[in-house]
PDB file of N, CA and C in Angstrom:
ATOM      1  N   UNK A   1     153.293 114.797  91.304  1.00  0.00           N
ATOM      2  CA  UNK A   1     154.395 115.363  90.570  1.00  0.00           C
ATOM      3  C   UNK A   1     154.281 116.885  90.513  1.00  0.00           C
ATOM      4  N   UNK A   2     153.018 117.657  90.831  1.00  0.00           N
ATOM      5  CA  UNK A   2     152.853 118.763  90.269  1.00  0.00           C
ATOM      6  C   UNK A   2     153.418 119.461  91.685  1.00  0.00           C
ATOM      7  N   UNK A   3     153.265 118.912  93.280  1.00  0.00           N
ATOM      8  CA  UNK A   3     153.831 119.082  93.919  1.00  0.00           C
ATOM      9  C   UNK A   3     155.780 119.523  93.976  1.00  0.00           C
ATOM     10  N   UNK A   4     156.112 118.268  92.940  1.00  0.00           N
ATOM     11  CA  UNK A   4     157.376 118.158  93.193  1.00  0.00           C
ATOM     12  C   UNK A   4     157.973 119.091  92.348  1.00  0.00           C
ATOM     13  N   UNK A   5     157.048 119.597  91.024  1.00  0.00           N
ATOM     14  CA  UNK A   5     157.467 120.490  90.295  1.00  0.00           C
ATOM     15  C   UNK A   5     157.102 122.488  91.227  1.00  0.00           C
ATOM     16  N   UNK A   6     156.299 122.562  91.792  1.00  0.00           N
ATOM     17  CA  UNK A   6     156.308 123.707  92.580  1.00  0.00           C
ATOM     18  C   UNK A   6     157.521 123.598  93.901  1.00  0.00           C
ATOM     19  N   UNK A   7     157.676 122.809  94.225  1.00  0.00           N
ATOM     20  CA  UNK A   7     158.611 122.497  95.363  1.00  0.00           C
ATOM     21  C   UNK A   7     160.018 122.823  94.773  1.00  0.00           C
ATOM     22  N   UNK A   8     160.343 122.453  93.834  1.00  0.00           N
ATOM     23  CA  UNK A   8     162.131 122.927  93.668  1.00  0.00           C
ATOM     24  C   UNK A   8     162.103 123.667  91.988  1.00  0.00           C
ATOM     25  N   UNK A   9     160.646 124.526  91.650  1.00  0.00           N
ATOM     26  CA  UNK A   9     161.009 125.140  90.851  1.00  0.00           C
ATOM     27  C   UNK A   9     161.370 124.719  89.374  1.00  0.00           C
ATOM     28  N   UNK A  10     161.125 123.167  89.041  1.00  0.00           N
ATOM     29  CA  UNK A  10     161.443 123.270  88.021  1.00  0.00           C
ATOM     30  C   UNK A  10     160.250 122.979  86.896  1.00  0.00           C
ATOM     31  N   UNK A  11     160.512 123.330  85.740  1.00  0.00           N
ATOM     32  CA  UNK A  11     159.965 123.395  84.748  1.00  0.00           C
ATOM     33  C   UNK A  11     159.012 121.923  84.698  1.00  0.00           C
ATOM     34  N   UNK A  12     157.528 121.615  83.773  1.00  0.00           N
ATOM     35  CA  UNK A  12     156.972 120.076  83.664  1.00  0.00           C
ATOM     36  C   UNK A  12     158.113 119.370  82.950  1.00  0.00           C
ATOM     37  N   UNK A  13     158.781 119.779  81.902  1.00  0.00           N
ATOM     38  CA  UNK A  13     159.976 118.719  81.403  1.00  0.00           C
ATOM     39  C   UNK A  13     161.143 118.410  82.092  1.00  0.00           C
ATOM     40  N   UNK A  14     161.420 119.123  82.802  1.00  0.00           N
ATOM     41  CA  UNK A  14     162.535 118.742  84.247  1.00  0.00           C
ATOM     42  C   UNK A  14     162.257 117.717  84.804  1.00  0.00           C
ATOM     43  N   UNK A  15     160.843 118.376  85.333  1.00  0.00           N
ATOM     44  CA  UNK A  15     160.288 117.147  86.123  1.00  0.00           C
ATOM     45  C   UNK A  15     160.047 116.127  86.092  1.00  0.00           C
ATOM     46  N   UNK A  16     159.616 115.813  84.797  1.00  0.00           N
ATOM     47  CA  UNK A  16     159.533 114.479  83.694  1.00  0.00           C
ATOM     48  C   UNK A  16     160.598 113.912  83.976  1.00  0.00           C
ATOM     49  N   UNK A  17     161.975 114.383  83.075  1.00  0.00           N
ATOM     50  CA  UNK A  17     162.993 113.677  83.088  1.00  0.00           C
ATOM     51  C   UNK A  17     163.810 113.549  84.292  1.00  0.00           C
ATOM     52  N   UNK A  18     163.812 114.293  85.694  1.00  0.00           N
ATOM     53  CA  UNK A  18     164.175 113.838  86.985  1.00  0.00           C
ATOM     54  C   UNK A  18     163.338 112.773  87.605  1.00  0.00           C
ATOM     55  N   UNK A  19     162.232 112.576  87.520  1.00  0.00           N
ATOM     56  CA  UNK A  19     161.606 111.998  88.149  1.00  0.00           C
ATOM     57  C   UNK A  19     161.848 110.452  87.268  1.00  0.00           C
ATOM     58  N   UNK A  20     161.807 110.391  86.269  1.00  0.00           N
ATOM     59  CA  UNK A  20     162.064 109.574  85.447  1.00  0.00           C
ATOM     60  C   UNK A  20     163.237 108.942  85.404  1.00  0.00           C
ATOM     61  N   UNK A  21     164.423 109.610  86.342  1.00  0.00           N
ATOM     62  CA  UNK A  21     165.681 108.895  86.308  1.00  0.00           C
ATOM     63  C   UNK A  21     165.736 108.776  88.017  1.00  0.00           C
ATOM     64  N   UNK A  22     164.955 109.041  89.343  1.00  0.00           N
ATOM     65  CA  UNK A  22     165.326 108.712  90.388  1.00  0.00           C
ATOM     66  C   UNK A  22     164.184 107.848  90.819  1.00  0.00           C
ATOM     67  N   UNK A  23     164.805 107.340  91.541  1.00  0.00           N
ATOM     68  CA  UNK A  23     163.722 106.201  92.236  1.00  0.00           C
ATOM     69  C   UNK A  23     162.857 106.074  93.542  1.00  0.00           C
ATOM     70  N   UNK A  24     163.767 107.500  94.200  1.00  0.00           N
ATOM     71  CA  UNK A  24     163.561 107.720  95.401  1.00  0.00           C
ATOM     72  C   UNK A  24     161.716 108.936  94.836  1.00  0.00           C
ATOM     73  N   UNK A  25     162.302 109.521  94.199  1.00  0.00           N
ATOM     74  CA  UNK A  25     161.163 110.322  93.431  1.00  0.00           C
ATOM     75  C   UNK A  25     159.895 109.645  93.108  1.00  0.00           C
ATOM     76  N   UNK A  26     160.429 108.634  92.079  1.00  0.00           N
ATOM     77  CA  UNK A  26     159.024 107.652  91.689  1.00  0.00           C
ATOM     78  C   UNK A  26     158.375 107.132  92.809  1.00  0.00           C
ATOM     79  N   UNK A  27     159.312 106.725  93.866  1.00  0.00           N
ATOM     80  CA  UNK A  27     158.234 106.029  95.031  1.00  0.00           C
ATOM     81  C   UNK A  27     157.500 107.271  95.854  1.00  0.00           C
ATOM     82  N   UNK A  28     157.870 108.530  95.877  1.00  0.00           N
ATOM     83  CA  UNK A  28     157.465 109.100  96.563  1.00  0.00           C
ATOM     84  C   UNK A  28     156.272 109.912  95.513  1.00  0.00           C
ATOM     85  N   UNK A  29     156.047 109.625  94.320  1.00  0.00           N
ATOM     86  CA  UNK A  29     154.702 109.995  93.694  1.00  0.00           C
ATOM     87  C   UNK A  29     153.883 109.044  93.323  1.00  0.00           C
ATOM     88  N   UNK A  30     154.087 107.709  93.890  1.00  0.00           N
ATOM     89  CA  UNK A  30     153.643 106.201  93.733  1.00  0.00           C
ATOM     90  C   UNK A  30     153.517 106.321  92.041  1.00  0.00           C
ATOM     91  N   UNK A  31     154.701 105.886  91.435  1.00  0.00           N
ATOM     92  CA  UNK A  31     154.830 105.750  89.873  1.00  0.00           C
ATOM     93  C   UNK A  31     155.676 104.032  90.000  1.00  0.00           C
ATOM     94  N   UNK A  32     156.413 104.109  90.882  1.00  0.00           N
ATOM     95  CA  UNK A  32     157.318 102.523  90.690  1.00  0.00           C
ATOM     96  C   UNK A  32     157.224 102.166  89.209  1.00  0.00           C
ATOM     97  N   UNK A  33     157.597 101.441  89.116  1.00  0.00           N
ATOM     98  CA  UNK A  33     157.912 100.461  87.519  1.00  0.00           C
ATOM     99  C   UNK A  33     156.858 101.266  86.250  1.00  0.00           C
ATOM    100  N   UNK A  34     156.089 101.709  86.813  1.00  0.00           N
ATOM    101  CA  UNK A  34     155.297 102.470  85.794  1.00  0.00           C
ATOM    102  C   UNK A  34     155.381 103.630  84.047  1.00  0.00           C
ATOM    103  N   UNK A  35     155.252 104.103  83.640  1.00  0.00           N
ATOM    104  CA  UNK A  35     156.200 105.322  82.759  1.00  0.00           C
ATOM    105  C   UNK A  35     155.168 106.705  83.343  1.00  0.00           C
ATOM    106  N   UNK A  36     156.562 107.062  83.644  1.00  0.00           N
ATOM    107  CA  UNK A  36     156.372 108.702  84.166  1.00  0.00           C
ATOM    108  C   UNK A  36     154.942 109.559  82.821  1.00  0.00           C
ATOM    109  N   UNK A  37     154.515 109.928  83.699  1.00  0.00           N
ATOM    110  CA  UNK A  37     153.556 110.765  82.604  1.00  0.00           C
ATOM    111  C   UNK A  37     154.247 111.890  82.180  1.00  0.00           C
ATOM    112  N   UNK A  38     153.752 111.980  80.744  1.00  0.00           N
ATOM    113  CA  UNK A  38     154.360 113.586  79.788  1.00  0.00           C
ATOM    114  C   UNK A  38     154.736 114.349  80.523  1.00  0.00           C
ATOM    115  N   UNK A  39     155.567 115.575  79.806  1.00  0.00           N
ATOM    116  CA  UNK A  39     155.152 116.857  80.504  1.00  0.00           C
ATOM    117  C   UNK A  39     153.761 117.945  79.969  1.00  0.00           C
ATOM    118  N   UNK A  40     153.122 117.146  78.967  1.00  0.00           N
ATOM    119  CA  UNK A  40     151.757 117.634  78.662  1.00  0.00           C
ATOM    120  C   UNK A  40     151.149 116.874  79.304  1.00  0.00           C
ATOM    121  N   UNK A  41     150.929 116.094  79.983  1.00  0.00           N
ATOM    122  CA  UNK A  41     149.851 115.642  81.185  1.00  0.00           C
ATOM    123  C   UNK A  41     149.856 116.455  82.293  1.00  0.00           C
ATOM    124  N   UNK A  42     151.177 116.657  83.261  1.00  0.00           N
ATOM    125  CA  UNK A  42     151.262 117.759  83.671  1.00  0.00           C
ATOM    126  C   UNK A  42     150.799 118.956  83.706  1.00  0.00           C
ATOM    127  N   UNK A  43     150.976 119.255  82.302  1.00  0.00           N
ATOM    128  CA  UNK A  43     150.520 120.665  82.258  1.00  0.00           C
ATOM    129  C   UNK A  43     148.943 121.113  82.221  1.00  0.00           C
ATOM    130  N   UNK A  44     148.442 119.812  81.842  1.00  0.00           N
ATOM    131  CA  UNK A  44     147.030 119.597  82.015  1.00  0.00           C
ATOM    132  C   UNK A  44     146.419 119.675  83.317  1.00  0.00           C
ATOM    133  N   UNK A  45     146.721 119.485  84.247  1.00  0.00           N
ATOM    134  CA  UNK A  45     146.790 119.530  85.183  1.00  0.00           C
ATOM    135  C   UNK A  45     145.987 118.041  86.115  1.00  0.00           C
ATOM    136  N   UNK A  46     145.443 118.232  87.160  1.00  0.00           N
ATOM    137  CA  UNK A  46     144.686 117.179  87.796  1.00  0.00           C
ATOM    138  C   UNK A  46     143.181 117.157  87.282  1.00  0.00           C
ATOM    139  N   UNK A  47     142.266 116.506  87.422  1.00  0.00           N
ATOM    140  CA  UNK A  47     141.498 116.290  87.236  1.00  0.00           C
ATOM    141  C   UNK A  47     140.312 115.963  88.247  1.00  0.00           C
TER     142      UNK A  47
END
């Protein structure tokens, strides 16, 4: 996701809630049926 948020610029809560409403998105950050993580996980970064 942190990809998809440097890629078109938008903010961790954008990203949250876009990713959270497309499907084409979720499969392409392997989330499927799952719940999108925060935008404070995000911002936490990877681990």
């Amino acid at each position: 996701m942190l990809v998809i948020t440097h890629l078109y610029g938008w903010s961790f809560e954008d990203t949250e809630h876009v990713v959270a409403a497309s499907l084409v998105l979720r499969q392409t950050c392997r989330i499927s049926a799952e719940h999108v993580p925060d935008d404070t996980t995000l911002i936490a970064g990877p681990r």
